[in-house]
Each structure stands twice: as structure tokens, then as C-alpha cells.
C-alpha atoms as a PDB file:
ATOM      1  CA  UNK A   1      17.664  -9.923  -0.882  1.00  0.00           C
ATOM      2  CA  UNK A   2      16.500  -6.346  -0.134  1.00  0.00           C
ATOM      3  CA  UNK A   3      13.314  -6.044   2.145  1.00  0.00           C
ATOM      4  CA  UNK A   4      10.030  -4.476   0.412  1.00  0.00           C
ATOM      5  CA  UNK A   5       7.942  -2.813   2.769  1.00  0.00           C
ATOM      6  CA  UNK A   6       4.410  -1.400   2.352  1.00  0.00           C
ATOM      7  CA  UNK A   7       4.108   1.875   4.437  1.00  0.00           C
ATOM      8  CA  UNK A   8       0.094   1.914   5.639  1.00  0.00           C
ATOM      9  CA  UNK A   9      -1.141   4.612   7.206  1.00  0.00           C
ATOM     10  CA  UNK A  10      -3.596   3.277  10.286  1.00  0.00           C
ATOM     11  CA  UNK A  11      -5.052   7.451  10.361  1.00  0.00           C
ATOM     12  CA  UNK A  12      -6.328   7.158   7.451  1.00  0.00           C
ATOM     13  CA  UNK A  13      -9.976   7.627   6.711  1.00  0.00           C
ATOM     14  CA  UNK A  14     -11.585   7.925   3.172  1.00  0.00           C
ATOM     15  CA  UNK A  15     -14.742   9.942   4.301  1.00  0.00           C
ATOM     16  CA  UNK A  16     -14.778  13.508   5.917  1.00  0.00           C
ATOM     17  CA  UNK A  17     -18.071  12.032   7.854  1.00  0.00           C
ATOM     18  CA  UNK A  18     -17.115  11.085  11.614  1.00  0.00           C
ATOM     19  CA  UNK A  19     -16.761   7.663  12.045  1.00  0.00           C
ATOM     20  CA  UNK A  20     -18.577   6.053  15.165  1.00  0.00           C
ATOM     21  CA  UNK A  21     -15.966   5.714  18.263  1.00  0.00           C
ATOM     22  CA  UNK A  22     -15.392   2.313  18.407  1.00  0.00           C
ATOM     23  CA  UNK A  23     -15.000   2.067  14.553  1.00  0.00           C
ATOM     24  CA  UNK A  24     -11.357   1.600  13.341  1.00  0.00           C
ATOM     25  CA  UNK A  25     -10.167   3.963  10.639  1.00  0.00           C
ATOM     26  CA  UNK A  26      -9.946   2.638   7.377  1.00  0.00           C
ATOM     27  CA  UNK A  27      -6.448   2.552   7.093  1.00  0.00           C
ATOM     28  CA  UNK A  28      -6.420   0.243  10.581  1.00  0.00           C
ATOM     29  CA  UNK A  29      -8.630  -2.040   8.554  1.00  0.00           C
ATOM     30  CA  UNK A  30      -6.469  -2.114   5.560  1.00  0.00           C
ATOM     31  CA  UNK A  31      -3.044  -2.864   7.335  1.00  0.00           C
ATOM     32  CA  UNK A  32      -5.100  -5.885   9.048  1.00  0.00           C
ATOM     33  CA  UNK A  33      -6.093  -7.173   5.874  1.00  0.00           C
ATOM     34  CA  UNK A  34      -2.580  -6.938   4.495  1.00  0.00           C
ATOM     35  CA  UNK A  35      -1.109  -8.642   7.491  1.00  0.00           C
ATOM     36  CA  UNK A  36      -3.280 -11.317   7.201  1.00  0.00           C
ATOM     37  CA  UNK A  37      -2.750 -11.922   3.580  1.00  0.00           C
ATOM     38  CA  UNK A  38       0.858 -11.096   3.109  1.00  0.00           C
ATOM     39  CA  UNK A  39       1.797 -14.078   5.514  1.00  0.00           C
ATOM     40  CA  UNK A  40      -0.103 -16.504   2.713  1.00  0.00           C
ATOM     41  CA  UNK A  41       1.684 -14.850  -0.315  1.00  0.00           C
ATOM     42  CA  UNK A  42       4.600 -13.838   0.840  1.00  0.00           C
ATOM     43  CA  UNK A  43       5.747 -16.663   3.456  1.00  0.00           C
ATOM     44  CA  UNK A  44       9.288 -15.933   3.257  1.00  0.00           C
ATOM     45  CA  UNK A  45       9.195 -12.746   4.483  1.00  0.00           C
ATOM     46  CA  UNK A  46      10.187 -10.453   1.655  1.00  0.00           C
ATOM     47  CA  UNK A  47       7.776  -8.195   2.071  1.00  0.00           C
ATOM     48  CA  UNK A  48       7.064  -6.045   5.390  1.00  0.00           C
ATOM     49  CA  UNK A  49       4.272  -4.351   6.416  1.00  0.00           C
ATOM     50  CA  UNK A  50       4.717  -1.637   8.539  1.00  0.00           C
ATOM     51  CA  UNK A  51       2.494   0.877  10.257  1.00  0.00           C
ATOM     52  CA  UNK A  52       2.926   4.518  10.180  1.00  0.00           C
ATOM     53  CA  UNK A  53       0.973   7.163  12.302  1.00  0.00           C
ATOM     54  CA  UNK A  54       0.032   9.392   9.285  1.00  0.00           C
ATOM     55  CA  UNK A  55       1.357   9.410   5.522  1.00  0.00           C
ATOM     56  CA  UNK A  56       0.420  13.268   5.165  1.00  0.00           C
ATOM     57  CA  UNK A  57      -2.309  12.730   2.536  1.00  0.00           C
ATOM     58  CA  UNK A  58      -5.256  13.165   4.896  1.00  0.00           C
ATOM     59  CA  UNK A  59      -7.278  14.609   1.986  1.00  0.00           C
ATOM     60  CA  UNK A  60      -6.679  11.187   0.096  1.00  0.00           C
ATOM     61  CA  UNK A  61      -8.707   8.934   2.099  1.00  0.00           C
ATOM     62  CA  UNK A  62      -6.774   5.653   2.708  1.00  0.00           C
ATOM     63  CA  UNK A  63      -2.909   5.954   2.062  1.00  0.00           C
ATOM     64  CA  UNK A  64       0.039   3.401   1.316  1.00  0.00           C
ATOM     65  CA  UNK A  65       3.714   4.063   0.049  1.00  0.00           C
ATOM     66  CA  UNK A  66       5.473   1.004  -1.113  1.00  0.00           C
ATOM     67  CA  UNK A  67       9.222   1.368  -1.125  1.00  0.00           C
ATOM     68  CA  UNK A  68      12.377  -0.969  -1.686  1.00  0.00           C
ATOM     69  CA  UNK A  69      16.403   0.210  -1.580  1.00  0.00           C
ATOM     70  CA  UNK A  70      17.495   1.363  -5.178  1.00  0.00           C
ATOM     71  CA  UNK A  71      13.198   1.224  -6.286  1.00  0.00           C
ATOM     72  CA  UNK A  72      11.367   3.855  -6.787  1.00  0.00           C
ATOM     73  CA  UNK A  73       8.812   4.465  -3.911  1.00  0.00           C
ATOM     74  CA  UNK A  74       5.041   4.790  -5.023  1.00  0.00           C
ATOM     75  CA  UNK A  75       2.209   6.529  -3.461  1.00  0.00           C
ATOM     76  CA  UNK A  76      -1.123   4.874  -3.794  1.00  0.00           C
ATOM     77  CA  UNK A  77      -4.410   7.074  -2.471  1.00  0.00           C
ATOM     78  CA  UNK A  78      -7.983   6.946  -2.166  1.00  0.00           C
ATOM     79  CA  UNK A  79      -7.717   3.069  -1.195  1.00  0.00           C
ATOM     80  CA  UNK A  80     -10.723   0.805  -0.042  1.00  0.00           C
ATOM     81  CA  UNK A  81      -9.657  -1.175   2.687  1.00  0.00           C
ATOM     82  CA  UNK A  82     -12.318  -3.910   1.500  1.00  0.00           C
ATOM     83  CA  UNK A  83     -10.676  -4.390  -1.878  1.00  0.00           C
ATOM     84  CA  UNK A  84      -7.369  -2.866  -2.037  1.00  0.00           C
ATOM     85  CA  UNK A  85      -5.192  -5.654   0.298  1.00  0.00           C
ATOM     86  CA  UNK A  86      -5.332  -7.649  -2.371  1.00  0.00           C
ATOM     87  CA  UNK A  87      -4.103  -5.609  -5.560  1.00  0.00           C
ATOM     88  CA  UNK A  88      -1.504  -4.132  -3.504  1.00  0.00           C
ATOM     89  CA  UNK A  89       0.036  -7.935  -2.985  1.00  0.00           C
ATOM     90  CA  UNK A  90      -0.348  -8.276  -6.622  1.00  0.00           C
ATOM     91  CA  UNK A  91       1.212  -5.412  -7.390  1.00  0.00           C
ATOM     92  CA  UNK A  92       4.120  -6.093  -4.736  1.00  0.00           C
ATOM     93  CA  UNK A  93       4.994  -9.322  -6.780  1.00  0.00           C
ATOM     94  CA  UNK A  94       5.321  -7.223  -9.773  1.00  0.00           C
ATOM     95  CA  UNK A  95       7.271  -4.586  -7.722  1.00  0.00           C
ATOM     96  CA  UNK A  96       9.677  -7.184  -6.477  1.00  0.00           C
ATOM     97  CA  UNK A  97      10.000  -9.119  -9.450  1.00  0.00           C
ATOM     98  CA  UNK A  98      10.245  -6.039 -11.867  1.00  0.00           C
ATOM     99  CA  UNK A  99      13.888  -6.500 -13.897  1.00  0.00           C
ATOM    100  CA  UNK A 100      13.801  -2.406 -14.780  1.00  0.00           C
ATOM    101  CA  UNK A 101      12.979  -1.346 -10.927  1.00  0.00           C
ATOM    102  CA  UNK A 102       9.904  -0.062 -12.363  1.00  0.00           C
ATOM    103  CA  UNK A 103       6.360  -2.082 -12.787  1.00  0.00           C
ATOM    104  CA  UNK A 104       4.959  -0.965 -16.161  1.00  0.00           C
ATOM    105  CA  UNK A 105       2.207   0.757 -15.917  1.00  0.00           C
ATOM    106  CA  UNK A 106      -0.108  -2.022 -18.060  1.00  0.00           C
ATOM    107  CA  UNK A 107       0.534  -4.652 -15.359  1.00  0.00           C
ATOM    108  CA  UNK A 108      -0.854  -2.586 -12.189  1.00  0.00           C
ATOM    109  CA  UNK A 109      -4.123  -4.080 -11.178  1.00  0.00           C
ATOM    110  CA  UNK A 110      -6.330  -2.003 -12.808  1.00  0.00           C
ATOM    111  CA  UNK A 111      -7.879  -0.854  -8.740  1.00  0.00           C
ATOM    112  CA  UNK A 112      -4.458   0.781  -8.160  1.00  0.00           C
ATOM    113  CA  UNK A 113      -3.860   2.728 -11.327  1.00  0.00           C
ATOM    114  CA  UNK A 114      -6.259   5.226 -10.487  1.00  0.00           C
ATOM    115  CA  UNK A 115      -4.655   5.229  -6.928  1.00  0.00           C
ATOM    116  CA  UNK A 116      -1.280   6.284  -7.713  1.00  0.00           C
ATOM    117  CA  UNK A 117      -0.586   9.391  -6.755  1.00  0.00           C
ATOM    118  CA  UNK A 118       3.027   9.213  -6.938  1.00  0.00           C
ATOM    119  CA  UNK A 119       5.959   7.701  -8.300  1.00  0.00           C
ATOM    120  CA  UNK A 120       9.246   8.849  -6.540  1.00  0.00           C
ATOM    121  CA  UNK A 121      12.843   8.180  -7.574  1.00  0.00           C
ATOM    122  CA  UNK A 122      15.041   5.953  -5.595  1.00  0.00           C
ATOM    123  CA  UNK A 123      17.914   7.987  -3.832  1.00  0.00           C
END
């Protein structure tokens, strides 16, 4: 079976305000929330969370790409780190289980929909 990864970029902060030193950027604080989670819904490691240095949407505020081999990748923005680990599992089941290769747009957890910025073809 084909690995799903979730691309989370650990730059990523969803205020222009600076952040205090020691403070983690929000995307740092997402991807530990996902890692934490994913092991608990996903314990046979279909899905892969991987770290990126910057996702290129720095006027987005917290940035993830979820992609899969012959799926089409999408590009969720404007996440909060506090409430978005768990849609995005959600929506990974319905991204791995999806029979078209598409989730229909009804099903998204109603967080993300307004955070999709992109959906991009498979290659």
C-alpha cells in the first residue's frame, strides 16, 4: 500500500507579530500534535508525517500539503495548530480511503474547507 504523507511546514507562523524567542512557531507546534496523534490513529504506519523547512506560503500562516502517489496533493492554509491536528487525521482517513482519489468536498471537516488553498493533480 502506497505511503500518505502530510508535508508540515515547522516555519510557519500565522501572525505577522514577533513571537517571543523561546516560543516555537506554530507550524513546530502543529507537526508535534500530529506526531503524537497519528501514532493512535494510524498505528500501522500508513500515514507519514514529515517536516519541511518552509512550504512557500509564508503569507498563509500555518501550512500543510498532503500528498499520496497517483492522489491529488492538497494545500491546506491558515491552520491553528490547537485545532487543526485533528481534522487533518480525519481528513487523511477520507484521503486514504477515497475510491475516486478525490475526498468530496461535503466530507472535509468543516475546519479544513476554508483552509484549502489548493488542490493539485497527481502526475
Amino acid at each position: 500500500m502506497p505511503k500518505h504523507t502530510i508535508f508540515v511546514c515547522k516555519s510557519c507562523h500565522r501572525s505577522s507579530e514577533k513571537r517571543p524567542e523561546n516560543h516555537p512557531c506554530d507550524g513546530t507546534i502543529l507537526l508535534d500534535q500530529l506526531n503524537t496523534l497519528c501514532a493512535e490513529q494510524f498505528p500501522d504506519d500508513e500515514v507519514e508525517i514529515q517536516p519541511v523547512g518552509c512550504l512557500w506560503a509564508c503569507s498563509h500562516g500555518c501550512v500543510v500539503s498532503v500528498a499520496s502517489p497517483d492522489k491529488p496533493t492538497y494545500l491546506f492554509v491558515n491552520l491553528t495548530p490547537e485545532e487543526s491536528a485533528i481534522a487533518l487525521l480525519d481528513f487523511m482517513q477520507l484521503y486514504i480511503k477515497s475510491a475516486k482519489k478525490t475526498v468530496v468536498w461535503k466530507q472535509i471537516p468543516e475546519l479544513l474547507q476554508s483552509a484549502i488553498f489548493a488542490q493539485i493533480p497527481p502526475v
